[in-house]
Protein backbone atom coordinates (compact mmCIF):
# COMPACT_ATOMS: atom_id res chain seq x y z
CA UNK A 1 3.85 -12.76 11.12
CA UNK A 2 3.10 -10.26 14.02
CA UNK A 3 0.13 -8.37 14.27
CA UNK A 4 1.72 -5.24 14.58
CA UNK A 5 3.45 -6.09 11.62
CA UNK A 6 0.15 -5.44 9.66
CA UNK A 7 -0.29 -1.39 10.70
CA UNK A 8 -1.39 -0.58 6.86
CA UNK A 9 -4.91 0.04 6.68
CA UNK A 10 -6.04 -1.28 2.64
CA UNK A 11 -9.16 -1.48 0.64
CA UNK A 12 -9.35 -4.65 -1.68
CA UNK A 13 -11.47 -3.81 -5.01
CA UNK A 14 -13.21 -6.15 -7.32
CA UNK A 15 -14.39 -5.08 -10.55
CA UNK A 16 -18.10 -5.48 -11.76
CA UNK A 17 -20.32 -4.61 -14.49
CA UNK A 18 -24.14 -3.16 -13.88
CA UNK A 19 -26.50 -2.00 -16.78
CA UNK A 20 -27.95 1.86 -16.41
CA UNK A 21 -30.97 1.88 -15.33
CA UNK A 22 -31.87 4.69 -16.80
CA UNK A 23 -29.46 4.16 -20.24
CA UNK A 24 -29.20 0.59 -20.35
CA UNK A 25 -25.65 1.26 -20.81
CA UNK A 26 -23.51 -1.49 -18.76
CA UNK A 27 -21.19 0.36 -16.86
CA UNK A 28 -18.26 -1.15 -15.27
CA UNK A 29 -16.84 -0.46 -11.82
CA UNK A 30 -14.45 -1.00 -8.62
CA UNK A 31 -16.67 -2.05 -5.86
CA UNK A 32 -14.92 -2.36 -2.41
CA UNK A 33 -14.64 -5.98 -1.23
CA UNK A 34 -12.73 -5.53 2.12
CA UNK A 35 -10.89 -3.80 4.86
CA UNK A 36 -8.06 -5.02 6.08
CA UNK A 37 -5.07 -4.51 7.49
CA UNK A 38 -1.19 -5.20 5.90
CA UNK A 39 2.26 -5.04 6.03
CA UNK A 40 2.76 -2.63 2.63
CA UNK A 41 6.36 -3.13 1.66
CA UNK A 42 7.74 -1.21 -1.46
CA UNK A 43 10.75 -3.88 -3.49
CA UNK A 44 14.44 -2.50 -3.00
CA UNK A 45 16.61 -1.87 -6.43
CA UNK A 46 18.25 -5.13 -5.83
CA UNK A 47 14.54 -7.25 -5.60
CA UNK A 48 13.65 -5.21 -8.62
CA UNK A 49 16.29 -6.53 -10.39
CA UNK A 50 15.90 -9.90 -9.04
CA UNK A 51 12.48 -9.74 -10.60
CA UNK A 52 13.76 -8.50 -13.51
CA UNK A 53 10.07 -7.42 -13.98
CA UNK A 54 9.90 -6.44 -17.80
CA UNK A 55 5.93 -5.68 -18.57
CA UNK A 56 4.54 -5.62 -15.53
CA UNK A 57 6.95 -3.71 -13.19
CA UNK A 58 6.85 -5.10 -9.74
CA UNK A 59 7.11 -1.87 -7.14
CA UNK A 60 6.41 -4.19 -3.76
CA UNK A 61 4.54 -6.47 -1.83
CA UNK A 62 1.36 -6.49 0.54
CA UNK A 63 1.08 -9.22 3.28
CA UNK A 64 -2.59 -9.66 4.25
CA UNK A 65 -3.85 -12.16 6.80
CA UNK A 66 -4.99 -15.43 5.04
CA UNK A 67 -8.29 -14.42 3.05
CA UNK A 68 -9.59 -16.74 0.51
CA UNK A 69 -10.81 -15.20 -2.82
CA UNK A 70 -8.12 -12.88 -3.20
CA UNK A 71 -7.63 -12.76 -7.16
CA UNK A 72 -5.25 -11.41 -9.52
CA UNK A 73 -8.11 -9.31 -11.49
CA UNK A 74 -8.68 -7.45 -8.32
CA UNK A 75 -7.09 -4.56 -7.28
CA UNK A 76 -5.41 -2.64 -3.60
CA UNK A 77 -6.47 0.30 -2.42
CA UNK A 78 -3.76 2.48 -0.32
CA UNK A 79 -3.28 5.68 0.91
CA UNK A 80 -5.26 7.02 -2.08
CA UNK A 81 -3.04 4.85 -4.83
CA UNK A 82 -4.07 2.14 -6.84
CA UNK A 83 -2.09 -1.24 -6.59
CA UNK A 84 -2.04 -3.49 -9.44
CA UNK A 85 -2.21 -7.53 -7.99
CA UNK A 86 0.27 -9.58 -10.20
CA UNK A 87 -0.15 -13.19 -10.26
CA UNK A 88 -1.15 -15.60 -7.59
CA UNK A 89 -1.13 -14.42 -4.19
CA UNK A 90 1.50 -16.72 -2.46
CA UNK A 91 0.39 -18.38 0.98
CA UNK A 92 2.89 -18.62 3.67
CA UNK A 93 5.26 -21.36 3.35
CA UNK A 94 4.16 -23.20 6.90
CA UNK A 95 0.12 -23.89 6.90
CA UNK A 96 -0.70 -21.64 3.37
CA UNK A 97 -3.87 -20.31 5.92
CA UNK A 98 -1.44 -17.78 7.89
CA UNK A 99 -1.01 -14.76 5.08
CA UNK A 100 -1.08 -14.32 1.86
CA UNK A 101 1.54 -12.01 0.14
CA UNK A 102 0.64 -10.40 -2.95
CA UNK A 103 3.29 -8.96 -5.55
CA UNK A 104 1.41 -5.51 -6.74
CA UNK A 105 2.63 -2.74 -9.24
CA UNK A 106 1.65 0.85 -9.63
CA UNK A 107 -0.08 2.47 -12.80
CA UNK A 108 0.07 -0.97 -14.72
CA UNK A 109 -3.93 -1.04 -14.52
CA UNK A 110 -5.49 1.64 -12.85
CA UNK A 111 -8.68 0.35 -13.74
């Protein structure tokens, strides 16, 4: 992957849970993780089909630099929308500590 490939400035979210202090009511919320940048790639009609994505509608794919701890419960930050993560994030095929790519969707869980 080339550097300039990765132009997409992203936030990566985790979710977590604090109590009130002043309530005690535990309140949950997205708490930014990391900056990076990615390659942000929206799926043509022909890899949507290929997905044949049924629940959970694939819409495309972000290709981060090799990070570990990226999860499936967090969430992408871009341009002011929320991207869904769905599944694993797959390494790259040669060392798995190049990139990861991660299959997101829009609106599935906005959090």
């Amino acid at each position: 992957m080339r550097a300039g490939d990765l132009r997409h400035p992203i936030v990566i979210q985790h979710q977590t849970t604090q109590q009130d202090p002043v309530t005690g009511e535990v309140v949950t919320a997205w708490v930014e993780l990391a900056r990076v940048w990615a390659a942000v790639d929206p799926l043509s009609a022909r890899d949507l089909i290929a997905a044949q994505a049924s629940q959970s509608q694939a819409s495309g794919r972000i290709t981060i630099r090799y990070r570990p701890g990226v999860l499936p419960t967090m969430r992408i930050l871009h341009r002011g929308q929320i991207f869904t993560i769905i599944g694993q994030p797959l390494p790259d095929r040669n060392s798995g500590l190049e990139y990861l790519t991660l299959v997101v969707a829009t609106g599935v869980n906005d959090g």
